[in-house]
N, C-alpha and C. Protein backbone atom coordinates (compact mmCIF):
# COMPACT_ATOMS: atom_id res chain seq x y z
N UNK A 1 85.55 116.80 133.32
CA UNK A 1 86.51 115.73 133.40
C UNK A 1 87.53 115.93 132.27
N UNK A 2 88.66 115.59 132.77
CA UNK A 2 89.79 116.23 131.57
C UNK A 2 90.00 114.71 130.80
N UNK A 3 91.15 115.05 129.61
CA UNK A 3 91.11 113.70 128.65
C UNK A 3 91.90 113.12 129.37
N UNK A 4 92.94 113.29 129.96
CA UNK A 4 93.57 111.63 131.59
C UNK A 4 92.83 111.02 131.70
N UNK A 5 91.45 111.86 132.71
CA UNK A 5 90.61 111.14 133.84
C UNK A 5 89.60 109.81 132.46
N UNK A 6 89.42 110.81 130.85
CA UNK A 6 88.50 109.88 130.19
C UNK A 6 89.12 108.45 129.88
N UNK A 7 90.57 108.89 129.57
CA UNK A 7 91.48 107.79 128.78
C UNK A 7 91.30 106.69 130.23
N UNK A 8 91.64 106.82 131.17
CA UNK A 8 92.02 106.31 132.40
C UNK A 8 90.64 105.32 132.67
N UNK A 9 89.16 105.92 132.47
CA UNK A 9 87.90 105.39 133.37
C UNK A 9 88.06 104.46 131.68
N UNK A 10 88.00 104.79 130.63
CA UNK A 10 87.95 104.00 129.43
C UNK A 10 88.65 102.68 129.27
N UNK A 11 89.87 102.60 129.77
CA UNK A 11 90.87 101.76 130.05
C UNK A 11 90.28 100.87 131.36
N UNK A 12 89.88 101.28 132.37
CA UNK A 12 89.15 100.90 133.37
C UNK A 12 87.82 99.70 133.00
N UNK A 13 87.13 100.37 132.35
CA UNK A 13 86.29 99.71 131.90
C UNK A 13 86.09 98.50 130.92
N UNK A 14 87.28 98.45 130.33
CA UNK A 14 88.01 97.22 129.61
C UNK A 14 87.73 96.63 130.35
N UNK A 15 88.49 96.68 131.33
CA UNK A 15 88.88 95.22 132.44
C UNK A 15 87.60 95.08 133.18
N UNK A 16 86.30 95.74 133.21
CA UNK A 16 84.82 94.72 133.88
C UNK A 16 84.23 96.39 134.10
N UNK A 17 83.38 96.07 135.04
CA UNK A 17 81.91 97.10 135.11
C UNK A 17 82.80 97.53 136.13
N UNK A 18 82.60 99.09 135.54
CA UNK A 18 83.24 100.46 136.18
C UNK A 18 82.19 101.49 136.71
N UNK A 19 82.11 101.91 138.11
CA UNK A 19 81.42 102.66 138.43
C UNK A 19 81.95 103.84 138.74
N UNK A 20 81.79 105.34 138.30
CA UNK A 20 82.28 106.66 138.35
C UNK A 20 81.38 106.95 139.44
N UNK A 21 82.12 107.59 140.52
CA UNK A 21 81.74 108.02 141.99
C UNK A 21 81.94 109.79 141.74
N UNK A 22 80.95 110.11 141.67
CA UNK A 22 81.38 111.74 142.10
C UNK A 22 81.32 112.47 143.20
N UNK A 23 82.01 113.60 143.01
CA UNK A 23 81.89 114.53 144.07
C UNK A 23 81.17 114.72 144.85
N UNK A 24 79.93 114.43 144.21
CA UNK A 24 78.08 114.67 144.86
C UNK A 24 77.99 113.25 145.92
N UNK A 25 78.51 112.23 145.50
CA UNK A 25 78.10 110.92 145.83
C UNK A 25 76.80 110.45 144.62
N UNK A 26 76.39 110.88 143.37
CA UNK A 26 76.31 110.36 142.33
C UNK A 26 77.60 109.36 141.65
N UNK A 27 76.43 107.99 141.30
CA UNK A 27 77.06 106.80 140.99
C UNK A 27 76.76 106.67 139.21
N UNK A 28 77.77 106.54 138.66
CA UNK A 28 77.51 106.33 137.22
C UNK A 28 78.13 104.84 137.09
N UNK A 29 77.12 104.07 136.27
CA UNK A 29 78.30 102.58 135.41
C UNK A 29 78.51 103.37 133.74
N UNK A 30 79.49 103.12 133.67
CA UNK A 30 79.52 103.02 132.56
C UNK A 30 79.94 101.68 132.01
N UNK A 31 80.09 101.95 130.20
CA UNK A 31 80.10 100.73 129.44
C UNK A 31 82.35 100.58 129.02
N UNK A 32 82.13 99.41 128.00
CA UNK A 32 83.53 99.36 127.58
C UNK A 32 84.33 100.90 126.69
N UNK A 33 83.43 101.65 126.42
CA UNK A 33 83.76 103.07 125.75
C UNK A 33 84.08 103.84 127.05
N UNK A 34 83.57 104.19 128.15
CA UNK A 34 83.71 104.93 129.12
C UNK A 34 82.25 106.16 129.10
N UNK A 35 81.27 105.24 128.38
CA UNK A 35 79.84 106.06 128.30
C UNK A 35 79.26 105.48 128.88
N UNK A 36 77.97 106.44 129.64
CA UNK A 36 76.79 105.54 130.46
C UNK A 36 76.17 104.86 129.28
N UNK A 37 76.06 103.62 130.50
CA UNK A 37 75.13 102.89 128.72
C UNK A 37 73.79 102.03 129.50
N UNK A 38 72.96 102.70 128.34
CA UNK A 38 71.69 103.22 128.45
C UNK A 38 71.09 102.37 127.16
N UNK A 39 70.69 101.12 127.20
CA UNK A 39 70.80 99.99 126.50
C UNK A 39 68.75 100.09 126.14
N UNK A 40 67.83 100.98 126.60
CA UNK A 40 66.59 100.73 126.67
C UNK A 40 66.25 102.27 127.29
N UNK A 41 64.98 102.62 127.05
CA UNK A 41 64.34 103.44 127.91
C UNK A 41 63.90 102.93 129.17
N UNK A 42 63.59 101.49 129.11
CA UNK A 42 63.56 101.18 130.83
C UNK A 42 64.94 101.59 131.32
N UNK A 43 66.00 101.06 131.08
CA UNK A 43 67.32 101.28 131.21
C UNK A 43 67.28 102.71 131.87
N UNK A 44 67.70 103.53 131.16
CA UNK A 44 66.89 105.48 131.24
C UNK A 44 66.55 105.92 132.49
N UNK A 45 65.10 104.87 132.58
CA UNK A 45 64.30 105.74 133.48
C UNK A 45 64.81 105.19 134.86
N UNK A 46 65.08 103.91 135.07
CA UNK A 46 66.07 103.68 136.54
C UNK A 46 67.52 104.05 136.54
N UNK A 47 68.25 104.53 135.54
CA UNK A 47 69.02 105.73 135.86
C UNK A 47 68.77 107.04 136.26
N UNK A 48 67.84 107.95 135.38
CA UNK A 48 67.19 108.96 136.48
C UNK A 48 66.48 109.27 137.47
N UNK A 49 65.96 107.26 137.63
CA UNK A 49 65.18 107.42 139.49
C UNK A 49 66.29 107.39 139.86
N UNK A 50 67.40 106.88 139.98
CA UNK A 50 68.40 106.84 140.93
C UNK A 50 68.74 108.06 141.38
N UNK A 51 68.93 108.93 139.89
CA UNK A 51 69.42 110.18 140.52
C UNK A 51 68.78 111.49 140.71
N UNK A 52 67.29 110.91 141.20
CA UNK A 52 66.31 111.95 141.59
C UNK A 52 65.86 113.09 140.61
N UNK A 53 65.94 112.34 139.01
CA UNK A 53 66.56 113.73 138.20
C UNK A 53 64.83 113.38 137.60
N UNK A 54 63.65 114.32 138.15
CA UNK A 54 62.03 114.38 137.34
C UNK A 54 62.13 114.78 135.59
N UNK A 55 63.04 115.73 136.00
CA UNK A 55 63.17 116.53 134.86
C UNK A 55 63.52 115.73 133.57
N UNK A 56 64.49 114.68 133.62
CA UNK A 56 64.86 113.75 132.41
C UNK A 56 63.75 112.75 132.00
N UNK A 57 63.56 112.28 133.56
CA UNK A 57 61.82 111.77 133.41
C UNK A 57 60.80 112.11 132.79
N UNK A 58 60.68 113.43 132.99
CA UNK A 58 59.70 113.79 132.01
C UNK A 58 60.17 113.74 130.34
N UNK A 59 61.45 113.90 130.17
CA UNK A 59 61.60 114.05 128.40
C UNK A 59 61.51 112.42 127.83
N UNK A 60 61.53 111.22 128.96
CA UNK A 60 61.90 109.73 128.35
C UNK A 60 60.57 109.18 128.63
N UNK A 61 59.73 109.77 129.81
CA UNK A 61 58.42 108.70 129.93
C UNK A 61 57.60 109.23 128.47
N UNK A 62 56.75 108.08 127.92
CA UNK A 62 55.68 108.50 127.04
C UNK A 62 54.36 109.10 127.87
N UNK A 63 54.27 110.69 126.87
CA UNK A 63 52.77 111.05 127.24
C UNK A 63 51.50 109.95 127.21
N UNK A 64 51.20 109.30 126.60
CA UNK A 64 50.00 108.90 126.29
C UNK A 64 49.93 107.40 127.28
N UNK A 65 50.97 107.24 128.77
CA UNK A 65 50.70 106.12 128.99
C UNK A 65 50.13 107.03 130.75
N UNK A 66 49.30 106.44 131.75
CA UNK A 66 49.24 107.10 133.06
C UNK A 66 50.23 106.18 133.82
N UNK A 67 50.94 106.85 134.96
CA UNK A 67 51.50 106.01 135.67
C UNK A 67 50.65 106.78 137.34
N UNK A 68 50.48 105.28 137.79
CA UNK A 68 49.47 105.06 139.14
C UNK A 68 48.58 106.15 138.92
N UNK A 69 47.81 106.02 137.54
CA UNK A 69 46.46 105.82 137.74
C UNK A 69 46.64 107.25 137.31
N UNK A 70 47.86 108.24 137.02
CA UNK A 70 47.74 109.67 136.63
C UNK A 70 48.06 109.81 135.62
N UNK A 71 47.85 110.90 134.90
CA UNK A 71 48.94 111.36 133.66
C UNK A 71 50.04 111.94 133.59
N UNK A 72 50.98 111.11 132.63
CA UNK A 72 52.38 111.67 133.60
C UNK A 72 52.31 113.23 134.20
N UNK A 73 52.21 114.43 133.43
CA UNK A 73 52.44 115.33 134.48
C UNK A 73 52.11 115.51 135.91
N UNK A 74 51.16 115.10 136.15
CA UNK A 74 50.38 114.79 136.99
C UNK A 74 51.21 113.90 138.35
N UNK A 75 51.41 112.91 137.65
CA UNK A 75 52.34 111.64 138.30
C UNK A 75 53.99 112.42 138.12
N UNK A 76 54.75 113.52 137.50
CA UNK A 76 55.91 113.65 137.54
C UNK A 76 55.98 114.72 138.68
N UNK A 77 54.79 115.32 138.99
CA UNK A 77 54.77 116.26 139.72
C UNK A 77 54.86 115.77 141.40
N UNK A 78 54.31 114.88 141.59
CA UNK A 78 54.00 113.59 142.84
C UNK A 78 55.01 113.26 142.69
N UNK A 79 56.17 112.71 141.93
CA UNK A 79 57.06 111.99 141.93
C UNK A 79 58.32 113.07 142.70
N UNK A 80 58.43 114.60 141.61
CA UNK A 80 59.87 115.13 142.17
C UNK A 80 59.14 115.62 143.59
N UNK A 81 57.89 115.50 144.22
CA UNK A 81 57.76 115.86 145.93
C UNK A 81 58.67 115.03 146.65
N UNK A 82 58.73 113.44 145.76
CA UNK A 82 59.09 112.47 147.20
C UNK A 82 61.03 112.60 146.69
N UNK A 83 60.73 112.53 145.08
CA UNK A 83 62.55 113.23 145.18
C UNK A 83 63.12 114.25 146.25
N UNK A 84 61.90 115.78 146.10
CA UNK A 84 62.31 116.75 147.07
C UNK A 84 62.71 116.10 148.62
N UNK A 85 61.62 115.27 148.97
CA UNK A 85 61.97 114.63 150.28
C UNK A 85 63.28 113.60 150.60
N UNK A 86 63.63 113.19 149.42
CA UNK A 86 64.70 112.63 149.69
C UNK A 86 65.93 113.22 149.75
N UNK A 87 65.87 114.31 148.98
CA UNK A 87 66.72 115.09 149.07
C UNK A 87 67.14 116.11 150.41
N UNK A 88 65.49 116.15 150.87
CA UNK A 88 65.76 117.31 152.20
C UNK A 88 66.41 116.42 153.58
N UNK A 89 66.28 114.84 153.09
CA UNK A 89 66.35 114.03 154.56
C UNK A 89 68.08 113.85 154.29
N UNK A 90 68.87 114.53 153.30
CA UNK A 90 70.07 113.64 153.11
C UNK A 90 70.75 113.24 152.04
N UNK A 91 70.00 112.74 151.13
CA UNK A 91 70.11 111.65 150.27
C UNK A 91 70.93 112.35 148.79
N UNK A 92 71.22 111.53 148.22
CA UNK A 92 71.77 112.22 146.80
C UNK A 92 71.80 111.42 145.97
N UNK A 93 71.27 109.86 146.26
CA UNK A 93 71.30 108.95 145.07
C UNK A 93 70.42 107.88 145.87
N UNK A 94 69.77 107.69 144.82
CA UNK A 94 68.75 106.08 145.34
C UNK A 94 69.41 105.03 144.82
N UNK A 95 69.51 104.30 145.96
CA UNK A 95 69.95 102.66 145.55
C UNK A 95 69.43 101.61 144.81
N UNK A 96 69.19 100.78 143.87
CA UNK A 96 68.32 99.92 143.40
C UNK A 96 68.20 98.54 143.73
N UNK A 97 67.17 97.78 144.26
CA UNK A 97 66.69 96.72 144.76
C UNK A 97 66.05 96.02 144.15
N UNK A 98 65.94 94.85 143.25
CA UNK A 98 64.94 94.12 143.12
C UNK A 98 64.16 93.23 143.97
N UNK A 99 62.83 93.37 143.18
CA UNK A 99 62.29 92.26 144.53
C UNK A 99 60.62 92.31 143.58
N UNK A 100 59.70 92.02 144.32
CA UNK A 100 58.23 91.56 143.68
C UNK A 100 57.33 92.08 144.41
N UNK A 101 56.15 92.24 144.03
CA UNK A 101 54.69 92.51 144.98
C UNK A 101 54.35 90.84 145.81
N UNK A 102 54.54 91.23 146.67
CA UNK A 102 53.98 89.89 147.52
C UNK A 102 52.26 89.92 148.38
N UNK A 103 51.45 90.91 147.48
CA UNK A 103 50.10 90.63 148.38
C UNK A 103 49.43 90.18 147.79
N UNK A 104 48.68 88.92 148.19
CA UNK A 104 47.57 88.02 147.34
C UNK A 104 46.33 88.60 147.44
N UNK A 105 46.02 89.97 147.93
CA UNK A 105 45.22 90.48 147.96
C UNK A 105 44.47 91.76 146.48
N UNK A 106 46.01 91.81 145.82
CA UNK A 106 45.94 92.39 144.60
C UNK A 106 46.49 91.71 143.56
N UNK A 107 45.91 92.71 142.45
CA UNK A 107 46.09 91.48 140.94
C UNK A 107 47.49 91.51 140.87
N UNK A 108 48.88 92.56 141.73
CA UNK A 108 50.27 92.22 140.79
C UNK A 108 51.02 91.16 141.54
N UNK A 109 50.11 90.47 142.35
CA UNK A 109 51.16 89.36 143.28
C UNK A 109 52.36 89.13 142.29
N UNK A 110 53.61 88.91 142.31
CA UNK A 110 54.44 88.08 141.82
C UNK A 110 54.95 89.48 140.56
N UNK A 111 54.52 90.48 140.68
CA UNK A 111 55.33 91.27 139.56
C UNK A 111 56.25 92.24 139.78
N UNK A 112 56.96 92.19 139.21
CA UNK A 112 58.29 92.38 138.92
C UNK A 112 58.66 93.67 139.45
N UNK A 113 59.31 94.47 140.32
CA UNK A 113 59.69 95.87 140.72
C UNK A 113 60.96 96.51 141.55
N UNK A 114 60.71 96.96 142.15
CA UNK A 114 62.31 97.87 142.94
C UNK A 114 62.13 98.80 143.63
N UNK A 115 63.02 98.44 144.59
CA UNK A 115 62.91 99.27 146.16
C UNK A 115 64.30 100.16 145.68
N UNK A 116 63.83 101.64 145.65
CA UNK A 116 64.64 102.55 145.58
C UNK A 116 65.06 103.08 147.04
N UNK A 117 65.99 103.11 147.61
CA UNK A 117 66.82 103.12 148.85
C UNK A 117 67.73 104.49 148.85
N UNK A 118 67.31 105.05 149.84
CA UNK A 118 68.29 106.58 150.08
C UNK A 118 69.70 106.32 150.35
N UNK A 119 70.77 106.55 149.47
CA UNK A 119 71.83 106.22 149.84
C UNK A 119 73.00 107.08 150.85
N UNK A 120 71.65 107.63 151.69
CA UNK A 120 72.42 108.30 153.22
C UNK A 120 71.45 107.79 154.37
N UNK A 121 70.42 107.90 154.19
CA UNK A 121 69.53 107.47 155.52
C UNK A 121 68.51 106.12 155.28
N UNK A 122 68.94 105.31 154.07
CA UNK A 122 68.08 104.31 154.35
C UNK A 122 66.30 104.28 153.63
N UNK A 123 66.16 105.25 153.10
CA UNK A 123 64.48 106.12 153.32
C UNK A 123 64.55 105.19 152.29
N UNK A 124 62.74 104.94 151.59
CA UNK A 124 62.78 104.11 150.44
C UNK A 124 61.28 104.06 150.12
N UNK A 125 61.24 104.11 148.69
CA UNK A 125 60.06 104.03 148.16
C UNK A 125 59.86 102.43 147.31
N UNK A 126 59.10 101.65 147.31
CA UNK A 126 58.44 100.75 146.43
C UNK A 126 57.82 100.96 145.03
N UNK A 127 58.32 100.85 143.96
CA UNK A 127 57.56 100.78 142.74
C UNK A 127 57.28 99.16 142.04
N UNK A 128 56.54 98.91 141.50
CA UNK A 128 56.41 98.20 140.34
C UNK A 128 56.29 98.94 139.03
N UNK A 129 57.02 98.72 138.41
CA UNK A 129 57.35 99.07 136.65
C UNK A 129 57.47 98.33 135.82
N UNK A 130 56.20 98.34 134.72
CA UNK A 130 55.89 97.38 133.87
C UNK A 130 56.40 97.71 132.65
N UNK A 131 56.78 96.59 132.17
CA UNK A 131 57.50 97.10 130.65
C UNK A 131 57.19 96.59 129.54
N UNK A 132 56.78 96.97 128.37
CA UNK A 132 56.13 96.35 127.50
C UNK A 132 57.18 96.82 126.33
N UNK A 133 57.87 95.88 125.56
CA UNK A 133 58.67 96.06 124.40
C UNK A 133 60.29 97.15 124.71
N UNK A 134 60.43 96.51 125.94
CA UNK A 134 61.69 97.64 126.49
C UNK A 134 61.12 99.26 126.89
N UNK A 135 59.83 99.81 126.89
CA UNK A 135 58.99 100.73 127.40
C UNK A 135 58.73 100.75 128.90
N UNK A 136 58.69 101.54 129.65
CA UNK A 136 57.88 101.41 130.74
C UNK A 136 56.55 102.18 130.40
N UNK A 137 55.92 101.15 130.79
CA UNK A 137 53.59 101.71 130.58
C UNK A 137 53.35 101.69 131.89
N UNK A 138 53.98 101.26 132.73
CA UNK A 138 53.27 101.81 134.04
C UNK A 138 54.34 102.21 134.98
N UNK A 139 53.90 102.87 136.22
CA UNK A 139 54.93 102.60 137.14
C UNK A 139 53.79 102.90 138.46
N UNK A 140 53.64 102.45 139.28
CA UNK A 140 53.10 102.32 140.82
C UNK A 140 53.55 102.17 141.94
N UNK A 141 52.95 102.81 143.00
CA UNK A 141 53.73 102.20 144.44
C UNK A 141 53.13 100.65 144.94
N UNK A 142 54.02 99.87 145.57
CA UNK A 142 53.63 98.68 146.00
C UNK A 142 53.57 98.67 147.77
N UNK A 143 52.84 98.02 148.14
CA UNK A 143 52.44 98.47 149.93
C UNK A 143 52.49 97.09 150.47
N UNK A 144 52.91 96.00 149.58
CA UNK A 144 53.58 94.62 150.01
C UNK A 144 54.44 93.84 149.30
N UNK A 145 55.75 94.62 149.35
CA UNK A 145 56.93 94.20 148.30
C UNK A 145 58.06 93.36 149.01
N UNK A 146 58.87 92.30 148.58
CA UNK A 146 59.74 91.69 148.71
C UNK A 146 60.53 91.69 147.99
N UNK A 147 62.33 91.95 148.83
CA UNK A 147 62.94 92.14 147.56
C UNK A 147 63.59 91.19 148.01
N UNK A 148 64.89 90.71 146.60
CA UNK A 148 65.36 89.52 146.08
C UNK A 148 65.80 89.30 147.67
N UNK A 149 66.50 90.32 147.86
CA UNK A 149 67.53 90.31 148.99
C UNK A 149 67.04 90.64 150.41
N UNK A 150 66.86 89.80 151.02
CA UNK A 150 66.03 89.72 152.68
C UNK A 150 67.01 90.76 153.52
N UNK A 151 68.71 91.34 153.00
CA UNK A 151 69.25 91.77 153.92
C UNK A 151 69.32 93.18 153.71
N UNK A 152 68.71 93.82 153.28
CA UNK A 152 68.40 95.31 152.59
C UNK A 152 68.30 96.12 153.74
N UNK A 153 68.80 97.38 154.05
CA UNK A 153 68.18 98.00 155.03
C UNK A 153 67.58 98.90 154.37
N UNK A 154 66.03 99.26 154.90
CA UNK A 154 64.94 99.47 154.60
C UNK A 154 64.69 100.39 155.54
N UNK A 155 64.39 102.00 155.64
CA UNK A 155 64.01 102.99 157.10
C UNK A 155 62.92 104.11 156.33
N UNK A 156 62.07 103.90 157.12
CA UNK A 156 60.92 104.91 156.90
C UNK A 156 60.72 104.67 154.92
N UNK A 157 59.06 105.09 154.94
CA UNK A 157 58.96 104.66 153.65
C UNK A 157 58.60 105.97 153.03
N UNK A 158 58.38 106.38 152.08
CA UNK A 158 58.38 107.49 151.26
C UNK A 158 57.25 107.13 149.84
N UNK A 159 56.13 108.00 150.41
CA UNK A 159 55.23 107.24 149.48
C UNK A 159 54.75 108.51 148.30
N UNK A 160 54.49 108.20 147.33
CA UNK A 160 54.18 109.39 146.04
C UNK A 160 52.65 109.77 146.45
N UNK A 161 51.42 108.85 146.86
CA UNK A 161 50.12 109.19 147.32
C UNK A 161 49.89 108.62 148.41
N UNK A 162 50.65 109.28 149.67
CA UNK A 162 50.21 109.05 151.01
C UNK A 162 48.72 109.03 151.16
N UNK A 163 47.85 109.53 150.99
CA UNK A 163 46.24 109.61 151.37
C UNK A 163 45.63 107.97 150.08
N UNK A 164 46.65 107.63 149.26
CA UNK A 164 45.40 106.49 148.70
C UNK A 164 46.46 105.01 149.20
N UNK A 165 46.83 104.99 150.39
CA UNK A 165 47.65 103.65 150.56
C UNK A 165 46.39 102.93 151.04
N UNK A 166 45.89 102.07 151.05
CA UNK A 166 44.83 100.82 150.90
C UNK A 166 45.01 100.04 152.06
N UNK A 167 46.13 100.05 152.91
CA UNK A 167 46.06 99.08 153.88
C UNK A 167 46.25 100.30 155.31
């Protein structure tokens, strides 16, 4: 990006929340400087789910926490498969959704998570991501989620451990 295009998105961003569209169909916000702003490591890590990127994932999650029940390598390795799949169906950026676990059948009824959405075909995975002190310590798939927004389109689901879904 040349110094025009910086002065120009910088100036942009004065006036309210600026989103940089690229070439790829990668979506950046940036802040009032014209930098992504990245306010938390939760912050972080739903910027690089969005953009399918394992690899940054791995340098921001902490070793010493498991996410769904693995250790991250373990769990980053499961994770860039369903990236790979999103990528092979289309996709080039996941959308972000809030919404909650809605099954009274498990302990996270009512906690807090996000429907990541293929932003070409719809495809979408469920997480809950728990955060403790601006950290994420967990992250899981959810198999009865509601998000804020009832009008979401939602197509085929994309799961990190197809063989342990429970229902």
């Amino acid at each position: 990006m040349d110094s025009e295009k910086k002065i120009l998105l910088k100036q942009l961003a004065e006036l309210g929340d600026v989103i940089l569209v690229q070439d790829n169909g990668k979506r950046i916000k940036l802040n009032d400087d014209a930098e992504i702003s990245l306010a938390s490591q939760f912050d972080a890590v739903l910027y690089f789910m969005q953009r399918l990127d394992s690899g940054m994932l791995k340098l921001i999650l902490e070793d010493y926490y498991t996410y769904q029940d693995y250790d991250k390598k373990t769990f980053l390795r499961k994770l860039s498969y369903v990236f790979d799949e999103f990528h092979d169906k289309g996709n080039t950026y996941l959308n972000i959704f809030e919404g909650k676990c809605n099954s009274s059948v498990c302990t996270n009824l009512n906690c807090k998570g996000f429907s990541f959405v293929g932003n070409k075909t719809n495809h979408y995975m469920d997480l809950i991501i728990e955060i403790k002190d601006d950290k994420v310590c967990d992250m899981y798939e959810c198999y009865d989620f509601q998000n804020e927004n009832d009008t979401i389109l939602k197509k085929g689901k994309i799961t990190i451990d197809s063989q342990d879904i429970p229902f």
